[in-house]
PDB file of N, CA and C in Angstrom:
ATOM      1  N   UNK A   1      12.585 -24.698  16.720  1.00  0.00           N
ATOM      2  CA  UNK A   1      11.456 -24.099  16.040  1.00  0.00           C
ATOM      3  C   UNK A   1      11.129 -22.792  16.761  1.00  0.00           C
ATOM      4  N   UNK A   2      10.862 -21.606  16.182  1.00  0.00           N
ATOM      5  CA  UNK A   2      10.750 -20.414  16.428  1.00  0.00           C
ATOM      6  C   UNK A   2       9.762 -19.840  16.958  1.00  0.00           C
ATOM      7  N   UNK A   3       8.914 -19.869  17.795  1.00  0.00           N
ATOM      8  CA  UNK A   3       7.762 -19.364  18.355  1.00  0.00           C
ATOM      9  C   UNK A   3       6.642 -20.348  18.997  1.00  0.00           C
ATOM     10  N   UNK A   4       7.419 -21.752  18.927  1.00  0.00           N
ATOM     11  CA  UNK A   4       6.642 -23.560  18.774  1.00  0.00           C
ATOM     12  C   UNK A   4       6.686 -23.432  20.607  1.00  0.00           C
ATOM     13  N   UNK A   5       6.170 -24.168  21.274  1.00  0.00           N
ATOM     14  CA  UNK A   5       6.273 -24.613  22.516  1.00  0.00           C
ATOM     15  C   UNK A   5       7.608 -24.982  22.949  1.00  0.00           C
ATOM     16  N   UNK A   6       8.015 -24.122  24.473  1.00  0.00           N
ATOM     17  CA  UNK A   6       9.248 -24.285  25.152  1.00  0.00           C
ATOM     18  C   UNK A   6       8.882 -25.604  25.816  1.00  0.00           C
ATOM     19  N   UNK A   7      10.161 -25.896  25.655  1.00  0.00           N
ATOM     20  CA  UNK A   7      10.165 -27.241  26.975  1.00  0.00           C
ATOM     21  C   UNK A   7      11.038 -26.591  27.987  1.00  0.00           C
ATOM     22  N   UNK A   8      10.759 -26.989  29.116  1.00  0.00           N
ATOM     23  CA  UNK A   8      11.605 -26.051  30.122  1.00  0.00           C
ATOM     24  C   UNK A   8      11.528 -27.057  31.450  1.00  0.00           C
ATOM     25  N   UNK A   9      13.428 -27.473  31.487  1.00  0.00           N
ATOM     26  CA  UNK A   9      13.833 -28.326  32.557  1.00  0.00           C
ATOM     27  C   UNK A   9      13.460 -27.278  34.068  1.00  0.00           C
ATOM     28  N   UNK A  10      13.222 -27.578  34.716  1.00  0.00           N
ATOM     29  CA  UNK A  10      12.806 -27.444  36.118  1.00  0.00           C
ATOM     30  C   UNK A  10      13.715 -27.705  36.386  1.00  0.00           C
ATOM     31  N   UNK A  11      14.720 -26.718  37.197  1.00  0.00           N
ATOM     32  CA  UNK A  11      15.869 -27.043  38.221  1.00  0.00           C
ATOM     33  C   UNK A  11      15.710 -26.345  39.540  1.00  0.00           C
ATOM     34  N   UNK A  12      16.423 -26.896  40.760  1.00  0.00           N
ATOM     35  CA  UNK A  12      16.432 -26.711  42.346  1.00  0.00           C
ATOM     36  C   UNK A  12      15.779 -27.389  42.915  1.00  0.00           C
ATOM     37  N   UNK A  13      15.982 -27.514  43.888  1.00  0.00           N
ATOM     38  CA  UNK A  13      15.351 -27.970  44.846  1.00  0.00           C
ATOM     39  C   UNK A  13      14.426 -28.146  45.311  1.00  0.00           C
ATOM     40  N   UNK A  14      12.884 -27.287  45.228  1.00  0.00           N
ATOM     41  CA  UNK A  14      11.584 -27.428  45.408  1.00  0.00           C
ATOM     42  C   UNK A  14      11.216 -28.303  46.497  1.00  0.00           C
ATOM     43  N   UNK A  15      12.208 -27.752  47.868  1.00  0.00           N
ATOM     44  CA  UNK A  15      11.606 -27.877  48.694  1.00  0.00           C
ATOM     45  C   UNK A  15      10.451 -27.452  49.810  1.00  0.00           C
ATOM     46  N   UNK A  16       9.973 -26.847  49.023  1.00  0.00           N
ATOM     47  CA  UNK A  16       8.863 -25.823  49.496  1.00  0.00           C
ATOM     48  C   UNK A  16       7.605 -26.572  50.226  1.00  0.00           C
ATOM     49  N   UNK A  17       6.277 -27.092  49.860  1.00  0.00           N
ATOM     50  CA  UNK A  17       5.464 -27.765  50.787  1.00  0.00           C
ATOM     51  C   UNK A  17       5.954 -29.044  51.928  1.00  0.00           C
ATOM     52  N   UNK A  18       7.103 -29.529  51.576  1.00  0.00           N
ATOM     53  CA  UNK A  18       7.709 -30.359  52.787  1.00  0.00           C
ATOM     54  C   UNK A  18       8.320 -29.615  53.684  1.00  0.00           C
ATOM     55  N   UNK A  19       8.909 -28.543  53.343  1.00  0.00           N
ATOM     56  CA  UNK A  19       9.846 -27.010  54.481  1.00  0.00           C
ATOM     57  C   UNK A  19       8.603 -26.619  55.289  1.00  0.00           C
ATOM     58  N   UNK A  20       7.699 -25.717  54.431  1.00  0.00           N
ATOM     59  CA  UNK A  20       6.755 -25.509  55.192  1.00  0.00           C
ATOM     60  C   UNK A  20       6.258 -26.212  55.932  1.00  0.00           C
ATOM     61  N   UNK A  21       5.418 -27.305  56.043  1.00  0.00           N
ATOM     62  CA  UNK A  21       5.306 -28.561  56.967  1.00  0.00           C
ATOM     63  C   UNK A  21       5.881 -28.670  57.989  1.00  0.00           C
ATOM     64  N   UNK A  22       6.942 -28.652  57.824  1.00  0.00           N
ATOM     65  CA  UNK A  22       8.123 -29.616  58.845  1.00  0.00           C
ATOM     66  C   UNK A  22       8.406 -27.735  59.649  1.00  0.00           C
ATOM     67  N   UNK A  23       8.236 -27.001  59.721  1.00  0.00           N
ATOM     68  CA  UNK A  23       8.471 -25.692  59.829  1.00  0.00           C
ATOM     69  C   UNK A  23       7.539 -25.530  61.015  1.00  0.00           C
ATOM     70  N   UNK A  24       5.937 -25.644  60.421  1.00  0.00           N
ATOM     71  CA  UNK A  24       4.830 -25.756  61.438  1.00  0.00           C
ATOM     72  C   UNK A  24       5.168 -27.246  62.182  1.00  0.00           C
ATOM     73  N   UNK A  25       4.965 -28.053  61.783  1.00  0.00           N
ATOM     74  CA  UNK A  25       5.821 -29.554  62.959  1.00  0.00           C
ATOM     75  C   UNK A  25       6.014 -29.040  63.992  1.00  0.00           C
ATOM     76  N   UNK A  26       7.470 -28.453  63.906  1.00  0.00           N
ATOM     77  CA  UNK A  26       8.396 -28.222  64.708  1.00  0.00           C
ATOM     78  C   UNK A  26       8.039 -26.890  65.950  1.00  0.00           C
ATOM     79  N   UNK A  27       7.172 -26.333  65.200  1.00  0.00           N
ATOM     80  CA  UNK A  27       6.759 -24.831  65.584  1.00  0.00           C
ATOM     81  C   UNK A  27       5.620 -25.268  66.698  1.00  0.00           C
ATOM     82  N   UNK A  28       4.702 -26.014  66.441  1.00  0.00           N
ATOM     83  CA  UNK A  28       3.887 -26.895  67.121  1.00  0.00           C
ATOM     84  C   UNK A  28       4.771 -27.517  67.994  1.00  0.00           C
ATOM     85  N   UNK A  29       5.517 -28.479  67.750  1.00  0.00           N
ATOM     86  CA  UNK A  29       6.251 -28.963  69.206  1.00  0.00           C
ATOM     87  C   UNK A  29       6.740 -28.139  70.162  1.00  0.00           C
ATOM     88  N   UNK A  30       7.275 -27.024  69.614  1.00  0.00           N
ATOM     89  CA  UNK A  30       8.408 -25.915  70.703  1.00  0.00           C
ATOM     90  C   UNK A  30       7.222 -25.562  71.826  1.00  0.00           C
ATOM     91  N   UNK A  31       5.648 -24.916  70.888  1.00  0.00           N
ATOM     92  CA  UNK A  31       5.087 -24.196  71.457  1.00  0.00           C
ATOM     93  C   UNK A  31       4.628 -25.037  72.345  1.00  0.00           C
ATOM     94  N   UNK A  32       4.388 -26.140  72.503  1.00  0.00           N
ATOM     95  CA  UNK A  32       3.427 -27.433  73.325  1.00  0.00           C
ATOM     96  C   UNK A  32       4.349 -27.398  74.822  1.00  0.00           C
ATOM     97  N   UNK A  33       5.675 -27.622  74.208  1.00  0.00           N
ATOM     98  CA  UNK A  33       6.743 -27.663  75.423  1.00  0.00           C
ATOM     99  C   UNK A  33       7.172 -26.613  76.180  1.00  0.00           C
ATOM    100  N   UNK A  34       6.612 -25.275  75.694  1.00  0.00           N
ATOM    101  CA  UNK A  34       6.849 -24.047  76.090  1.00  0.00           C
ATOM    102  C   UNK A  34       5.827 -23.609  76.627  1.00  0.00           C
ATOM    103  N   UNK A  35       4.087 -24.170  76.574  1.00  0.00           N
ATOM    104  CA  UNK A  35       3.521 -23.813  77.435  1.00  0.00           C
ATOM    105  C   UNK A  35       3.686 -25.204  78.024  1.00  0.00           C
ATOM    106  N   UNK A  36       3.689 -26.006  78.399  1.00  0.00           N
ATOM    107  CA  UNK A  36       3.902 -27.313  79.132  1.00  0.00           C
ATOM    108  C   UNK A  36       4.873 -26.466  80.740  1.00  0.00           C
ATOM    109  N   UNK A  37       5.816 -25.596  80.103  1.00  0.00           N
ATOM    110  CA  UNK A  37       7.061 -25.222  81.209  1.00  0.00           C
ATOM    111  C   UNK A  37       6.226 -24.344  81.889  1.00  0.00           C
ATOM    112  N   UNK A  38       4.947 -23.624  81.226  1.00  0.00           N
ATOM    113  CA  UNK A  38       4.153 -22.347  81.453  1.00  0.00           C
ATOM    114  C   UNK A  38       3.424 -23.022  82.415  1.00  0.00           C
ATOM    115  N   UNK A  39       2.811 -23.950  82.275  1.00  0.00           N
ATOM    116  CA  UNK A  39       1.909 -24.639  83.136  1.00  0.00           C
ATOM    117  C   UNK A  39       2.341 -25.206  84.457  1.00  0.00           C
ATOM    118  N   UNK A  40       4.282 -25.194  84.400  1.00  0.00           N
ATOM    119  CA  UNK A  40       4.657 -26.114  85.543  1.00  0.00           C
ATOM    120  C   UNK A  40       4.970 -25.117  86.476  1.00  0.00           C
ATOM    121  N   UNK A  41       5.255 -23.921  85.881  1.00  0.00           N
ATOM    122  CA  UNK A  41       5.710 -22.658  86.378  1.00  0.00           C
ATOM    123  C   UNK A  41       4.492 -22.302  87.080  1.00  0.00           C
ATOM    124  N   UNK A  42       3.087 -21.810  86.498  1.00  0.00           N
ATOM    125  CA  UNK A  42       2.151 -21.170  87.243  1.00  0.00           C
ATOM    126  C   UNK A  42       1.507 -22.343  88.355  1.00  0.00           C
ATOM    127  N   UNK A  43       1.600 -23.921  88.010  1.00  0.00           N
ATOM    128  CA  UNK A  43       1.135 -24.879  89.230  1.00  0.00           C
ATOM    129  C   UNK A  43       2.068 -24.861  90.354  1.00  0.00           C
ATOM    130  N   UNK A  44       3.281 -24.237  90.007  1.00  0.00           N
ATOM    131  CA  UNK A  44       4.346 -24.645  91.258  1.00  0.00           C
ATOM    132  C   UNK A  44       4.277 -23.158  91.784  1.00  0.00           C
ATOM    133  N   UNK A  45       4.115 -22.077  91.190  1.00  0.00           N
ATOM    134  CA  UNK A  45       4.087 -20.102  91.695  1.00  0.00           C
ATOM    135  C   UNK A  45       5.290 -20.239  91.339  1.00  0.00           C
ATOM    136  N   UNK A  46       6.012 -20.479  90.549  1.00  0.00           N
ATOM    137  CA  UNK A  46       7.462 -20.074  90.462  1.00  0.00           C
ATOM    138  C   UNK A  46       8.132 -21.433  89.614  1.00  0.00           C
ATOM    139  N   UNK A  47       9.446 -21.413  89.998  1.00  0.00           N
ATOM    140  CA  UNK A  47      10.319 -22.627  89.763  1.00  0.00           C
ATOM    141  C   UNK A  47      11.505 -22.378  90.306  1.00  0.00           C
ATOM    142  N   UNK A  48      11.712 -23.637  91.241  1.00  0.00           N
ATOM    143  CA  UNK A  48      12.918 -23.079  92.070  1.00  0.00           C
ATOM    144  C   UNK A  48      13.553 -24.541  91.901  1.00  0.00           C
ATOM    145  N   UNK A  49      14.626 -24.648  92.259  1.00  0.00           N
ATOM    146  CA  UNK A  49      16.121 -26.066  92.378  1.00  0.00           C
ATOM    147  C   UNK A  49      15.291 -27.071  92.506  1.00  0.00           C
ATOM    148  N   UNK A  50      14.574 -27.450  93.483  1.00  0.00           N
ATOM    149  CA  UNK A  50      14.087 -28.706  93.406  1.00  0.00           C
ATOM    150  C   UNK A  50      12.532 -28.992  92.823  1.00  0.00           C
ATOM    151  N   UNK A  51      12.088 -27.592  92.467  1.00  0.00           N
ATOM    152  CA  UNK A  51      11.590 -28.504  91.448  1.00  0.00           C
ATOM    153  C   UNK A  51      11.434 -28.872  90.021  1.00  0.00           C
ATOM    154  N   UNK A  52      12.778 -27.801  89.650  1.00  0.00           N
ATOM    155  CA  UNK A  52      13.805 -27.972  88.217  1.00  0.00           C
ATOM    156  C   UNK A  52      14.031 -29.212  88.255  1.00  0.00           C
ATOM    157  N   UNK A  53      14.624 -29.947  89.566  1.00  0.00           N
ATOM    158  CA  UNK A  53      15.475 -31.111  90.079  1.00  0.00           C
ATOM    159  C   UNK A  53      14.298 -32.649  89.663  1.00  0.00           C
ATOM    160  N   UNK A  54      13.117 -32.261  90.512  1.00  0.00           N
ATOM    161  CA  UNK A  54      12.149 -33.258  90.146  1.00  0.00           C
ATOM    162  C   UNK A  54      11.892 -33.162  88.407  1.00  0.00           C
ATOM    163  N   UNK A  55      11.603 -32.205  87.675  1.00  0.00           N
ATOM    164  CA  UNK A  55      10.865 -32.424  86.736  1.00  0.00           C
ATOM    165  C   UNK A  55      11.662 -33.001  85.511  1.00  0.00           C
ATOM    166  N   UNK A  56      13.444 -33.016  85.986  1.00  0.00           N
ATOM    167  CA  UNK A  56      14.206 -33.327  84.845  1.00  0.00           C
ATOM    168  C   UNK A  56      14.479 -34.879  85.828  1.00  0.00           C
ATOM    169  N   UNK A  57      14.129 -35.212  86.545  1.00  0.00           N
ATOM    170  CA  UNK A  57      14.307 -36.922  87.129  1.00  0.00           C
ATOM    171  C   UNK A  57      13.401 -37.510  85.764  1.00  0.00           C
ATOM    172  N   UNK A  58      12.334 -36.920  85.910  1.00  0.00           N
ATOM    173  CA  UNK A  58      11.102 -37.713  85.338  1.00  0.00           C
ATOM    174  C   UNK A  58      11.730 -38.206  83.717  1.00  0.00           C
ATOM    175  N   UNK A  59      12.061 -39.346  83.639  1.00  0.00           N
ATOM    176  CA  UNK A  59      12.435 -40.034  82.309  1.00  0.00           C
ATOM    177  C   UNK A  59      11.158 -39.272  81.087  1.00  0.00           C
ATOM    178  N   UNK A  60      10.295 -39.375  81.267  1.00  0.00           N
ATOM    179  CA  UNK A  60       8.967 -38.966  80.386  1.00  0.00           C
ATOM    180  C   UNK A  60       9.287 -37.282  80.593  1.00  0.00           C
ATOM    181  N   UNK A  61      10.105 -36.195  80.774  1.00  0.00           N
ATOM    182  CA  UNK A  61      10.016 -35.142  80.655  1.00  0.00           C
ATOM    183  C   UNK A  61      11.264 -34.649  80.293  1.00  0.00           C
ATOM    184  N   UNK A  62      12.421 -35.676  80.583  1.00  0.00           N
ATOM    185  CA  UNK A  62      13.655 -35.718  79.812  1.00  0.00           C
ATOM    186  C   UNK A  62      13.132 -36.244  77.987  1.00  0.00           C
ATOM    187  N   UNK A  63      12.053 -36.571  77.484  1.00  0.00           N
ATOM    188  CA  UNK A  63      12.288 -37.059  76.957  1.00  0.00           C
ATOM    189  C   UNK A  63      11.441 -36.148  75.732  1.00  0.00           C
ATOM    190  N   UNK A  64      10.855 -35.317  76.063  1.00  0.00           N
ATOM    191  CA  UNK A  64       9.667 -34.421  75.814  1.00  0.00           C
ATOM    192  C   UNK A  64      10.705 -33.087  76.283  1.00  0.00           C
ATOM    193  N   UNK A  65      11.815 -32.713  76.436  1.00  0.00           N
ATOM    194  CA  UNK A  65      12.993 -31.712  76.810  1.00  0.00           C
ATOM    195  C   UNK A  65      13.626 -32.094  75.350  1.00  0.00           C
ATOM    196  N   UNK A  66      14.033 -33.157  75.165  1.00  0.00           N
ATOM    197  CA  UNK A  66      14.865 -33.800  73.916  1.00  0.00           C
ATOM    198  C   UNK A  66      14.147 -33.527  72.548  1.00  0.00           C
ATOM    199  N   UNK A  67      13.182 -34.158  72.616  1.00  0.00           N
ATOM    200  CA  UNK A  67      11.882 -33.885  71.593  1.00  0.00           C
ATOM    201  C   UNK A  67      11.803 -32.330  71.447  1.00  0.00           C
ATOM    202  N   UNK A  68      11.557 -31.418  72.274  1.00  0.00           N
ATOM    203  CA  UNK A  68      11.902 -29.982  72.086  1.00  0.00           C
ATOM    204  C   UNK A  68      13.237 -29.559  71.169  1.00  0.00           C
ATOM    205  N   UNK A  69      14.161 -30.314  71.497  1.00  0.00           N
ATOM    206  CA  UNK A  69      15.732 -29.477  71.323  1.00  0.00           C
ATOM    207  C   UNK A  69      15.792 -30.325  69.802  1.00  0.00           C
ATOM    208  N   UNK A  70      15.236 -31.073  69.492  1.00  0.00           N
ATOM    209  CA  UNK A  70      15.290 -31.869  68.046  1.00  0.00           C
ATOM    210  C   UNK A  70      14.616 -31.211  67.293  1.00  0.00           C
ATOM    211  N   UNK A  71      13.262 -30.952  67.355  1.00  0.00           N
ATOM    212  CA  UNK A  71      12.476 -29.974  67.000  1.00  0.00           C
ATOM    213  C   UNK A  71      13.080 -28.389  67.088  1.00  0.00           C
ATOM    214  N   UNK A  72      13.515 -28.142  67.636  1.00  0.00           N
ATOM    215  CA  UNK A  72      14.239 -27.009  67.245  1.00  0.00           C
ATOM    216  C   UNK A  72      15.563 -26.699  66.638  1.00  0.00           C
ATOM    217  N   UNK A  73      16.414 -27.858  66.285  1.00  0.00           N
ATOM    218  CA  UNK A  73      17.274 -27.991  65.720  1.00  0.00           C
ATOM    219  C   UNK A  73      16.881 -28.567  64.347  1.00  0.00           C
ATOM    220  N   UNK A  74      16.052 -28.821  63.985  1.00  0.00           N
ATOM    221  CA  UNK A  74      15.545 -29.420  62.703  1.00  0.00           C
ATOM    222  C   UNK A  74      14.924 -27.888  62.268  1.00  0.00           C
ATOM    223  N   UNK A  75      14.401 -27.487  63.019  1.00  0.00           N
ATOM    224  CA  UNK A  75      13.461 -26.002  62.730  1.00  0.00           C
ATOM    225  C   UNK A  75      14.852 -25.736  62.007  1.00  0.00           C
ATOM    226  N   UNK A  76      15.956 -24.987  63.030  1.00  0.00           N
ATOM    227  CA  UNK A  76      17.034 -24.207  62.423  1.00  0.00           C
ATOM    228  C   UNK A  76      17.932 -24.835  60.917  1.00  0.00           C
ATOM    229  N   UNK A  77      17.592 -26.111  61.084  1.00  0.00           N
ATOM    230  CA  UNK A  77      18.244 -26.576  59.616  1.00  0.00           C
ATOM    231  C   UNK A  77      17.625 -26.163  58.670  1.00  0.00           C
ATOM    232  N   UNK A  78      16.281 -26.085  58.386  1.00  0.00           N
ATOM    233  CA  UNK A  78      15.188 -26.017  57.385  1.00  0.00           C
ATOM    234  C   UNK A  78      15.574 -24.504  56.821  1.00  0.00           C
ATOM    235  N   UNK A  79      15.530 -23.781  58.262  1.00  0.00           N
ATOM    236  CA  UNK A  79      15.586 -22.349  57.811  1.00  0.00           C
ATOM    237  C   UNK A  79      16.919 -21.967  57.734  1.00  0.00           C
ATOM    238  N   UNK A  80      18.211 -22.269  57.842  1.00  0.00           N
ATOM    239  CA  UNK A  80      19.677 -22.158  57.298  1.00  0.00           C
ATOM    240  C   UNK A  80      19.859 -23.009  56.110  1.00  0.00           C
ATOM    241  N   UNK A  81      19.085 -23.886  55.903  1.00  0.00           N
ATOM    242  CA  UNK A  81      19.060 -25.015  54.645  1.00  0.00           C
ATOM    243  C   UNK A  81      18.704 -23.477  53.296  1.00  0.00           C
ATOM    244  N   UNK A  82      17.479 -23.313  53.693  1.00  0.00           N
ATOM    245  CA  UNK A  82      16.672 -22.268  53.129  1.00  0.00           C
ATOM    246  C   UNK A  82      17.196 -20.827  52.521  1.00  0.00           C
ATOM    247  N   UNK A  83      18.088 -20.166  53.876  1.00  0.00           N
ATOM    248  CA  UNK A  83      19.074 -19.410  53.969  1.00  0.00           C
ATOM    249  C   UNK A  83      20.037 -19.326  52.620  1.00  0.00           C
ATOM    250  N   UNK A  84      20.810 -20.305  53.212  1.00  0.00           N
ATOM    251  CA  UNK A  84      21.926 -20.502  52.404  1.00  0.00           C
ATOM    252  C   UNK A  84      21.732 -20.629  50.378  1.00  0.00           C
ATOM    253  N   UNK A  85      20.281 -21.304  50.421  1.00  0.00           N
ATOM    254  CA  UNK A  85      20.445 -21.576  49.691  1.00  0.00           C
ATOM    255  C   UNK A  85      19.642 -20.346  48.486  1.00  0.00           C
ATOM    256  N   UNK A  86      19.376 -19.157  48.784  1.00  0.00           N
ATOM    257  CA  UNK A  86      18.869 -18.162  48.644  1.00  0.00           C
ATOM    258  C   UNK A  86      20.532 -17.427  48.379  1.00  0.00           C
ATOM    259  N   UNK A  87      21.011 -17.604  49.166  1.00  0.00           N
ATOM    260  CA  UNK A  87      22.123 -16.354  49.469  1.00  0.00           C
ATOM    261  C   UNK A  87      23.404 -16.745  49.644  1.00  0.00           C
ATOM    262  N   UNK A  88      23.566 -17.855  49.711  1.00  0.00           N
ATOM    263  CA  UNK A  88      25.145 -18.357  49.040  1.00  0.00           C
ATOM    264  C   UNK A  88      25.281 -18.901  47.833  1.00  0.00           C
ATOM    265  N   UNK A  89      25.950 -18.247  46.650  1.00  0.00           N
ATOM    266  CA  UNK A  89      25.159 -18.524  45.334  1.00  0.00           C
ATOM    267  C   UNK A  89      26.519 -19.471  44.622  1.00  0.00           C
ATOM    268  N   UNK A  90      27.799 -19.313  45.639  1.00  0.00           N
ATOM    269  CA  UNK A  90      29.040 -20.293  45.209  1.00  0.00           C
ATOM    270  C   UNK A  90      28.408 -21.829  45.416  1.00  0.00           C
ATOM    271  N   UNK A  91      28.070 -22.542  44.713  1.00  0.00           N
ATOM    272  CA  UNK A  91      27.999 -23.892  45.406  1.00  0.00           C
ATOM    273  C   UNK A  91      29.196 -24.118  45.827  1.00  0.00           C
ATOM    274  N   UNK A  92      30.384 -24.523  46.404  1.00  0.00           N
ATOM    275  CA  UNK A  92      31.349 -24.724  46.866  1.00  0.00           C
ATOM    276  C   UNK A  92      31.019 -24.166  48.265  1.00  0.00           C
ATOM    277  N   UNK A  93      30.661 -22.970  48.542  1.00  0.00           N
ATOM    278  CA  UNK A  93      30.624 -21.708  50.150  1.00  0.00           C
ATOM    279  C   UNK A  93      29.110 -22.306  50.118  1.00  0.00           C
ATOM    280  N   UNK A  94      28.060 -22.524  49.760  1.00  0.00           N
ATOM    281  CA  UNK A  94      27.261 -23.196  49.973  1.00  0.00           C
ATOM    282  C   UNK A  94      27.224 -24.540  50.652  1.00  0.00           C
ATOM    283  N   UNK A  95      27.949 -25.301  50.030  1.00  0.00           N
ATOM    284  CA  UNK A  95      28.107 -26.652  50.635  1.00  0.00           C
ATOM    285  C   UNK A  95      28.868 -26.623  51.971  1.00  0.00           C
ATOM    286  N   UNK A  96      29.967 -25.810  51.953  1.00  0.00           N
ATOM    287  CA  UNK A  96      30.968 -25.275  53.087  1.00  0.00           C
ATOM    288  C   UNK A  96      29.670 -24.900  54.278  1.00  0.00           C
ATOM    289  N   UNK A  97      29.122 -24.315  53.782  1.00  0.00           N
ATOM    290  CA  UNK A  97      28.671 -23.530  54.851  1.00  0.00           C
ATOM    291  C   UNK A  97      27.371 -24.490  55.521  1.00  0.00           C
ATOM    292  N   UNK A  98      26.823 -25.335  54.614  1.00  0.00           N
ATOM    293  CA  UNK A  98      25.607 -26.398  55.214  1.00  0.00           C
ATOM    294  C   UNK A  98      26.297 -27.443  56.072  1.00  0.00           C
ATOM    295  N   UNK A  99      27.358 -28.019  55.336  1.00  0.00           N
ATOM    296  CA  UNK A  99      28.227 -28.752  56.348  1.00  0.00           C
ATOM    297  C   UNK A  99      28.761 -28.448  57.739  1.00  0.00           C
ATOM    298  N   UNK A 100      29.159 -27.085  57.768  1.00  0.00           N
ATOM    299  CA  UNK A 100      29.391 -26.569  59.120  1.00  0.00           C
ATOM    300  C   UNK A 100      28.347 -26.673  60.084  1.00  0.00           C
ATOM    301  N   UNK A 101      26.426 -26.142  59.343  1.00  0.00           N
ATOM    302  CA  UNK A 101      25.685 -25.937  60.083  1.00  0.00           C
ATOM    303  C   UNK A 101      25.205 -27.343  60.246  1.00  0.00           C
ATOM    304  N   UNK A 102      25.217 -28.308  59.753  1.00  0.00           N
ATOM    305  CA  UNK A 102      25.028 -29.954  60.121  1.00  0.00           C
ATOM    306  C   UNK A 102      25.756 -30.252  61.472  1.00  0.00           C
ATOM    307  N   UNK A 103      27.220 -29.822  61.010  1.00  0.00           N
ATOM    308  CA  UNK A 103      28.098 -30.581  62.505  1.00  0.00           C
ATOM    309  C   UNK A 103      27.561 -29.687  63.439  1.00  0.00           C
ATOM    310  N   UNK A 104      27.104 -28.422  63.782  1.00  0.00           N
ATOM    311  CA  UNK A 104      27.054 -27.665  64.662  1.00  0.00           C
ATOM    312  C   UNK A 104      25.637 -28.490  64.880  1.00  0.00           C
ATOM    313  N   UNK A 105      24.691 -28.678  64.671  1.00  0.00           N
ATOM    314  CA  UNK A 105      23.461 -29.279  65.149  1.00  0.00           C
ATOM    315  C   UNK A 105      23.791 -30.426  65.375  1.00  0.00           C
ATOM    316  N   UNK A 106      24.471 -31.105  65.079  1.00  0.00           N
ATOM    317  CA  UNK A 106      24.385 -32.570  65.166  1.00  0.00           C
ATOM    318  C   UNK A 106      25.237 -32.453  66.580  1.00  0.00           C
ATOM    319  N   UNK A 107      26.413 -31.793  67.110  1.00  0.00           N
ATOM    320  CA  UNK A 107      26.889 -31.754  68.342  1.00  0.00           C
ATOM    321  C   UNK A 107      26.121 -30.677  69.187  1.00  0.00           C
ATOM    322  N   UNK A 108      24.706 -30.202  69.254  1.00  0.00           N
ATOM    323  CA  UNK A 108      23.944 -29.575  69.826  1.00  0.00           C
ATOM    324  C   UNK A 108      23.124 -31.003  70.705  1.00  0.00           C
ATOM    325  N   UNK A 109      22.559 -31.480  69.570  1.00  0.00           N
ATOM    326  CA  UNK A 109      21.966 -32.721  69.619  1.00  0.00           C
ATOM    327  C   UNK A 109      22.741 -33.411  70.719  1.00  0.00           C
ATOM    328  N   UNK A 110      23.937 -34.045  70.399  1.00  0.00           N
ATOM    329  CA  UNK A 110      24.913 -34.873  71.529  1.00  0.00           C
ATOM    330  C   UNK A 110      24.784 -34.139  73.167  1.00  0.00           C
ATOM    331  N   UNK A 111      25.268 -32.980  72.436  1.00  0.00           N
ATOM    332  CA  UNK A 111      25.662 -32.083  74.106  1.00  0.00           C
ATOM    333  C   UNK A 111      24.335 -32.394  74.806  1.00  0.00           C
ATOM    334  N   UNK A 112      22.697 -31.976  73.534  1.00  0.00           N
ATOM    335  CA  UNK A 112      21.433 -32.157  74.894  1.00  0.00           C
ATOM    336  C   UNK A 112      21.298 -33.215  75.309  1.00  0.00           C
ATOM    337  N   UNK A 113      21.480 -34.608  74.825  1.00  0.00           N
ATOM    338  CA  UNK A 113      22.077 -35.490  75.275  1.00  0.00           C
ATOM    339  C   UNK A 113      22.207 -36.052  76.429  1.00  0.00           C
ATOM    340  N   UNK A 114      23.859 -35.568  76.177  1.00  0.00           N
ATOM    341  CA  UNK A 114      24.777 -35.516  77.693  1.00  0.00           C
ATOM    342  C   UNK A 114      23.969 -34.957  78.665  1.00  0.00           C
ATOM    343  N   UNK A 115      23.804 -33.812  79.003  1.00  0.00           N
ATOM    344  CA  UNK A 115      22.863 -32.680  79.344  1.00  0.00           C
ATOM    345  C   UNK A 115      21.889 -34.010  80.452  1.00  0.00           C
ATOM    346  N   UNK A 116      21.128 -34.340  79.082  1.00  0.00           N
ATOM    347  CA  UNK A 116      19.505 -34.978  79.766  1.00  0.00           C
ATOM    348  C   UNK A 116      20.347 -35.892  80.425  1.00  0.00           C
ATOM    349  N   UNK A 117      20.750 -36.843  80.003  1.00  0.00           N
ATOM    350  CA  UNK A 117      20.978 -38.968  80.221  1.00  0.00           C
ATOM    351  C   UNK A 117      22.506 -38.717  80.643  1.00  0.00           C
ATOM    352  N   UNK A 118      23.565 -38.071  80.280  1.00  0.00           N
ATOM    353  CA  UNK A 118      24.881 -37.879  81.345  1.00  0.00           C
ATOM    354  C   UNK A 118      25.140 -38.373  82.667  1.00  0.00           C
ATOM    355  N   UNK A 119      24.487 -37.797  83.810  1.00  0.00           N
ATOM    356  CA  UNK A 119      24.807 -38.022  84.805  1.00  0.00           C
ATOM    357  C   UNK A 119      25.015 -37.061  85.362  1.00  0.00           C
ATOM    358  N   UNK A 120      25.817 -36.628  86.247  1.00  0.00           N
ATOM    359  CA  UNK A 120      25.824 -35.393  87.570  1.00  0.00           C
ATOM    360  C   UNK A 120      26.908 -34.440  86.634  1.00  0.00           C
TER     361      UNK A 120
END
């Protein structure tokens, strides 16, 4: 019918108020842990070997180090999720290219890991 009411399918993704969210989340955690380092730095006048050495013993600051690097690896998905999906317009090099940035975070993740709970 010619001039009658469109119906109009809604397509993509509409991930928009959960991105944003999870954007500030994450943005909030970095900053907490980044003055947290600010605070250990100006109580100690510095930061030197041992007491880099003490503050990564502490199970509760390895663990709040981890919580940082998750939070910032979730940050970078959201916004390469976001990226890509703006500006790689092949779905095929799209998918290529989210998959790459998955394994690359997901063995970021492992390595901090190793890193924290590893050993010497």
């Amino acid at each position: 019918m010619v001039g009658g009411p469109v119906d109009r399918l809604a397509v993509g993704a509409h991930y928009g108020a959960r991105d944003w969210l999870a954007q500030r989340v994450t943005a909030i955690v970095m900053t907490l842990y980044t003055l947290l380092i600010a605070l250990i730095v100006l109580w100690h006048g510095g930061l030197d070997y041992a007491t880099w050495k003490a503050m990564f013993a502490s199970a509760a600051f390895r663990v709040s180090s981890f919580l940082f690097m998750v939070s910032l690896l979730f940050h970078a998905w959201v916004g390469m999720r976001n990226i890509l999906m703006d500006y790689a317009k092949p779905t095929s090099l799209r998918l290529a290219l989210q998959i790459v940035v998955v394994c690359v975070l997901v063995a970021y993740a492992g390595w901090t890991a190793q890193v924290l709970w590893g050993g010497p």
